[in-house]
Protein backbone atom coordinates (compact mmCIF):
# COMPACT_ATOMS: atom_id res chain seq x y z
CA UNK A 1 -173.27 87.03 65.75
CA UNK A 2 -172.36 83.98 64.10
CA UNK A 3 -169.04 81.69 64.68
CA UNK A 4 -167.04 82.16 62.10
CA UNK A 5 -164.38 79.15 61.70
CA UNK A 6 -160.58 79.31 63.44
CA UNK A 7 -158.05 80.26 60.96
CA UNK A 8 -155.23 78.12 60.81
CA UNK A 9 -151.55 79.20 61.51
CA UNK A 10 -149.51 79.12 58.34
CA UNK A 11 -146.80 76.14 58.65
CA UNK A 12 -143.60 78.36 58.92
CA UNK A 13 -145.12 79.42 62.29
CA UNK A 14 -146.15 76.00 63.09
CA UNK A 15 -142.91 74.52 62.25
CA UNK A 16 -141.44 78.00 64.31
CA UNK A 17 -142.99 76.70 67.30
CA UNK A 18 -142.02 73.17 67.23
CA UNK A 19 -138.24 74.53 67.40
CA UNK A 20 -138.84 76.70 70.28
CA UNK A 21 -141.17 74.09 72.38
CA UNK A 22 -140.36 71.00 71.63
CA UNK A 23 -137.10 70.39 69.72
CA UNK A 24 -134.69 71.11 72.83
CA UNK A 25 -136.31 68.36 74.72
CA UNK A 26 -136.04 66.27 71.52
CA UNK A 27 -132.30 67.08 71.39
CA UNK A 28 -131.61 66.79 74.90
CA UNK A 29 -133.38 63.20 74.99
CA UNK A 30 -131.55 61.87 71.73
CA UNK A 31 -128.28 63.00 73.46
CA UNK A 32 -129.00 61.14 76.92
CA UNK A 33 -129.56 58.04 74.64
CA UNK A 34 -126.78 58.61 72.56
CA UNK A 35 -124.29 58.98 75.85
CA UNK A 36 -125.54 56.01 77.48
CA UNK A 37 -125.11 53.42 74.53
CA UNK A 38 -121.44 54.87 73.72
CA UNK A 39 -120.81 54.09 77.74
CA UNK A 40 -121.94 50.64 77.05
CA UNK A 41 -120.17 50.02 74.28
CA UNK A 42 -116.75 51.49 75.25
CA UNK A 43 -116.56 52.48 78.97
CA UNK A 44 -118.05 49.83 80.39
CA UNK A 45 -115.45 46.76 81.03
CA UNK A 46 -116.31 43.31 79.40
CA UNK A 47 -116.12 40.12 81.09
CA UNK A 48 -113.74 37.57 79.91
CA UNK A 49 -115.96 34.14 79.63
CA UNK A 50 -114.04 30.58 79.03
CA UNK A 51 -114.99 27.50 79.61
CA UNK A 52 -112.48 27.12 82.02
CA UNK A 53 -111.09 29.80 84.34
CA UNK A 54 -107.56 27.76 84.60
CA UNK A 55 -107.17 27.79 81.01
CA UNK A 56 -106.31 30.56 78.49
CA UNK A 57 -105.30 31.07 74.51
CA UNK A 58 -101.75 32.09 73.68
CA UNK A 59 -101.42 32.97 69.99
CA UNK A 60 -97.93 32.34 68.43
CA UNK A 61 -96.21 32.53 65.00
CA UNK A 62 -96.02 29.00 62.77
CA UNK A 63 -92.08 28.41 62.55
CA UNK A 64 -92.59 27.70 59.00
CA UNK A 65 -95.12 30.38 57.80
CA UNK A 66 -94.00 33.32 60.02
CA UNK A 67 -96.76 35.09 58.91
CA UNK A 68 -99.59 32.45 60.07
CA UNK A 69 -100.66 32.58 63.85
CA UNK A 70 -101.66 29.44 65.77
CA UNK A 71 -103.35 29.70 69.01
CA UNK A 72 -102.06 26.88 71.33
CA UNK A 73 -104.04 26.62 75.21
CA UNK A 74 -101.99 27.62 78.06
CA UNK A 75 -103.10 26.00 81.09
CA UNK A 76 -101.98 27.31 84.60
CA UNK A 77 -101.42 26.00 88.26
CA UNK A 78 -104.56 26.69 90.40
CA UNK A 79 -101.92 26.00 93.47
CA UNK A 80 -102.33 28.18 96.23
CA UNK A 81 -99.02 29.60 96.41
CA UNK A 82 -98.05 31.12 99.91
CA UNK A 83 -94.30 33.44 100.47
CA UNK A 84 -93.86 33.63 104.40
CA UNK A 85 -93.22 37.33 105.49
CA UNK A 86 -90.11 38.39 105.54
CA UNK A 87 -88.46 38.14 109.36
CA UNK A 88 -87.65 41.73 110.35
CA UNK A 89 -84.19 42.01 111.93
CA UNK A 90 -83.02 45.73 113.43
């Protein structure tokens, strides 16, 4: 008996089979990746980085041009400030 060749699948069963086998994994995978860089972007807290920790940015109005902002540095006391505890009295 001689080999006769494979016939080939027509493409709408092909393309049948990819949805069943293979595109939920796809999905599920493209999800996972899609989840984890909207968590980076906007769950996960950004650090604040300035050149110098005692030193910040204050924006404030322009008396003149109240609709132009300035930003002026705001520095602030690195002293270590200590409150003694209340005395307790009965």
């Amino acid at each position: 008996m001689s080999k006769l060749p494979p016939i080939s699948a027509p493409m709408e069963r092909r393309w049948r089979e990819f949805r069943y086998q293979y595109l939920p994994f796809l999905a599920f995978g493209l999800c996972v990746l899609g989840t984890i860089a909207l968590w980076e972007e906007f769950a996960v807290p950004r650090r604040a980085h300035s050149a110098t920790p005692t030193q910040a940015s204050m924006p404030t109005l322009a008396p003149p041009q109240g609709s132009v902002a300035t930003v002026s540095p705001v520095t602030f006391n690195t002293a270590l400030i200590t409150n003694p505890p209340p005395a307790l009295s009965d």
